[in-house]
Protein backbone atom coordinates (compact mmCIF):
# COMPACT_ATOMS: atom_id res chain seq x y z
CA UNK A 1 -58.63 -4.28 48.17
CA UNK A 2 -61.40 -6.25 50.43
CA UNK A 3 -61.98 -7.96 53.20
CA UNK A 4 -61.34 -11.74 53.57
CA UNK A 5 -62.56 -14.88 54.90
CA UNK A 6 -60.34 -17.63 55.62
CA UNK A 7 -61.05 -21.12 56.38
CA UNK A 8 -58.53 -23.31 57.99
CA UNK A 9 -59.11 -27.15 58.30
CA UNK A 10 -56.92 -28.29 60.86
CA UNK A 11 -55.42 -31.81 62.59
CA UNK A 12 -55.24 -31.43 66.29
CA UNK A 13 -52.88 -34.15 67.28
CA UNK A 14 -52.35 -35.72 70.73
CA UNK A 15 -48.49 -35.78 71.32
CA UNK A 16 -48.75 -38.41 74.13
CA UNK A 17 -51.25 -40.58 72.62
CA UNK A 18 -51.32 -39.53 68.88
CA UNK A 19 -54.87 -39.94 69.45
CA UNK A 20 -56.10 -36.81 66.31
CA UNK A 21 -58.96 -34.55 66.33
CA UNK A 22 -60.74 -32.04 63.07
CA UNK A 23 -61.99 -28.79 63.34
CA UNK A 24 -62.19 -25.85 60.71
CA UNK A 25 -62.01 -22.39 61.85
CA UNK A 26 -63.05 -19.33 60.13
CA UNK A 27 -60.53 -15.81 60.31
CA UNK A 28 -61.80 -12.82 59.26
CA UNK A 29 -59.19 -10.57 57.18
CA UNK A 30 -59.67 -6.62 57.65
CA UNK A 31 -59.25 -5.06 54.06
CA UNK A 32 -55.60 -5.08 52.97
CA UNK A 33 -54.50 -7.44 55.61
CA UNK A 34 -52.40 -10.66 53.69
CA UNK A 35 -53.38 -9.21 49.85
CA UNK A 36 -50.20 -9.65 48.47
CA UNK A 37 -49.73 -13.45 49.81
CA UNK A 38 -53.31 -14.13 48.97
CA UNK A 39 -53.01 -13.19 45.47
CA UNK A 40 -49.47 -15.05 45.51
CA UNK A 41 -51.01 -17.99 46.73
CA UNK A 42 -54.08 -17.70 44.48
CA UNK A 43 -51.83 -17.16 41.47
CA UNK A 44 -49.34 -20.22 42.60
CA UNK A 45 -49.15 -22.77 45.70
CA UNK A 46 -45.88 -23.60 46.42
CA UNK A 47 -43.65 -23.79 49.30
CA UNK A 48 -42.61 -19.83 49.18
CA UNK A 49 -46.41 -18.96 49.18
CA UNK A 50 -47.76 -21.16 51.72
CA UNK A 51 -44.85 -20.25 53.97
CA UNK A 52 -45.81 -16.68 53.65
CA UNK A 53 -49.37 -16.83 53.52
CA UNK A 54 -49.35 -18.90 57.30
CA UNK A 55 -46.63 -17.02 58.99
CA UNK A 56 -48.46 -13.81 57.85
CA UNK A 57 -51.66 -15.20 59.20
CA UNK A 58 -49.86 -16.92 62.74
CA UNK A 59 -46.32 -16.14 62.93
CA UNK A 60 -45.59 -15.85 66.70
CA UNK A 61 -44.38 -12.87 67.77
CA UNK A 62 -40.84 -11.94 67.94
CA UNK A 63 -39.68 -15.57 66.01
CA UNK A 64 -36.87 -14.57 63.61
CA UNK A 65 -37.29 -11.02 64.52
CA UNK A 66 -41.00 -11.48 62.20
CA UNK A 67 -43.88 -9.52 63.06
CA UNK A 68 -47.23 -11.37 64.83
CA UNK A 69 -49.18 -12.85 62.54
CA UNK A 70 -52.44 -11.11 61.83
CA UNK A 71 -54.86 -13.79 63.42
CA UNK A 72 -52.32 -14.72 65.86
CA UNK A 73 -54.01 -14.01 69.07
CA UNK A 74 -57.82 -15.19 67.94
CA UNK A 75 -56.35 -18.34 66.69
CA UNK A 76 -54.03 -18.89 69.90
CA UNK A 77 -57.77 -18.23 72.15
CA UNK A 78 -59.33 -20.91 70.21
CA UNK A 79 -57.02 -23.89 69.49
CA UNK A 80 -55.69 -23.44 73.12
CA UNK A 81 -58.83 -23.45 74.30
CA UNK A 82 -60.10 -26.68 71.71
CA UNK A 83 -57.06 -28.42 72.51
CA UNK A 84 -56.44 -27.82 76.28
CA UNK A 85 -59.37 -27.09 77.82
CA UNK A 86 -62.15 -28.72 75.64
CA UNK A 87 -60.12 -32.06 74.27
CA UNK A 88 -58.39 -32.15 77.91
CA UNK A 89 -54.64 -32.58 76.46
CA UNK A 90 -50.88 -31.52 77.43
CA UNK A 91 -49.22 -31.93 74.47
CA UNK A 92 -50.92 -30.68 71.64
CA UNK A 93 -49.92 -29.93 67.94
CA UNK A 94 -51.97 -28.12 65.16
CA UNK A 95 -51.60 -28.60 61.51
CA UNK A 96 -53.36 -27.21 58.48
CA UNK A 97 -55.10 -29.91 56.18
CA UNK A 98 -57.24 -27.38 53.83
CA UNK A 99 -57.50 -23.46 52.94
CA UNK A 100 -60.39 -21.87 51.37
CA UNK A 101 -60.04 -18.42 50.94
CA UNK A 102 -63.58 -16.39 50.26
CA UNK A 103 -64.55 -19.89 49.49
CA UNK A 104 -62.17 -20.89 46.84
CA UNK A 105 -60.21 -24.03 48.34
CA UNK A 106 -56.61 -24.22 48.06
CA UNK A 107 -55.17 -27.10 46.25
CA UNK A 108 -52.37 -28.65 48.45
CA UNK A 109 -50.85 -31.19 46.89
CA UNK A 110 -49.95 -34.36 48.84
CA UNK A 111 -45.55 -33.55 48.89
CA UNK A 112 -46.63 -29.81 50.06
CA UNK A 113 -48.68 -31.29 53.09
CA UNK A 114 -46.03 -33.29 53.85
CA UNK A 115 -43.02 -30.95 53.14
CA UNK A 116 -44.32 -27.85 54.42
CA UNK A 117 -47.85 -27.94 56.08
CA UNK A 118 -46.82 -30.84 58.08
CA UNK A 119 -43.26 -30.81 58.82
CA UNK A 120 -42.57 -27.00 58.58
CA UNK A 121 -45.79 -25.17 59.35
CA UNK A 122 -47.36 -27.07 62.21
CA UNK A 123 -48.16 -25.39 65.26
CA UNK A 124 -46.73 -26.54 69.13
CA UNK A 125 -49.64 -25.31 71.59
CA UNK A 126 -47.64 -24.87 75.09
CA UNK A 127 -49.41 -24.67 78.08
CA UNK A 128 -47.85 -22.25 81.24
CA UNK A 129 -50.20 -22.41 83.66
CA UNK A 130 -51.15 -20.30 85.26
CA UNK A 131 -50.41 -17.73 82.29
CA UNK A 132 -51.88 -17.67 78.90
CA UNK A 133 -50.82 -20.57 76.68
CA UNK A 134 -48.85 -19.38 73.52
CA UNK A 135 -48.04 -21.14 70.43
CA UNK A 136 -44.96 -21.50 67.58
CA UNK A 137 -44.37 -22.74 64.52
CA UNK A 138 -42.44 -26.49 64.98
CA UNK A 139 -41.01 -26.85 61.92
């Protein structure tokens, strides 16, 4: 087992304007955090694995009785902050375009960013001012 780097390309997407944004954030996987769904993925990218792989990596808390995903909170901090604060917009959506893990890209075909990534796996950023935004999976 080792540590991990993940890079995640996403779409930040205006809800009242549909006016889009692209940013790519790095998460940093402590050893044995996500191996089995890595190798799954790496071994096979279909709709079981990517499902796993992102709700392991930013399943909100308590959603089907699941645990919190393991980059949860760090990714919450920074698209809230990109999307809210720094882009200056209410309704705000996040999807994954691209995955490199340790460098090694992903290949997402074009039905499973539709199918999944996009309509199953995008993130809803809510904003409850004055407490901490939070985020969910949409789909």
């Amino acid at each position: 087992m080792s540590a991990h780097t993940i890079e995640l390309d996403v779409l930040f997407r205006n809800g009242d304007s549909g006016e889009d944004d692209e940013r790519t954030y790095p998460v940093e996987l402590a050893e044995g955090q996500l191996e089995a769904e890595i190798a799954a993925l790496r071994a096979e990218v279909s709709r079981d694995t990517l499902v796993a792989f992102v709700k392991g990596l930013y399943q909100e808390p308590d959603s089907d009785g699941a645990a919190r995903g393991v980059a949860y909170e760090p990714l919450l901090t920074e698209f809230a902050y990109y999307g809210h604060e720094r882009l200056g917009w209410h309704d705000v959506s996040v999807m994954v375009k691209g995955i490199r893990i340790d460098g090694e890209a992903i290949e997402i075909s074009d039905d499973q960013m539709d199918e999944v990534m996009r309509d199953e796996l995008f993130l809803q950023l809510v904003r409850n001012d004055p407490d901490p935004a939070s985020m969910y999976i949409a789909g």
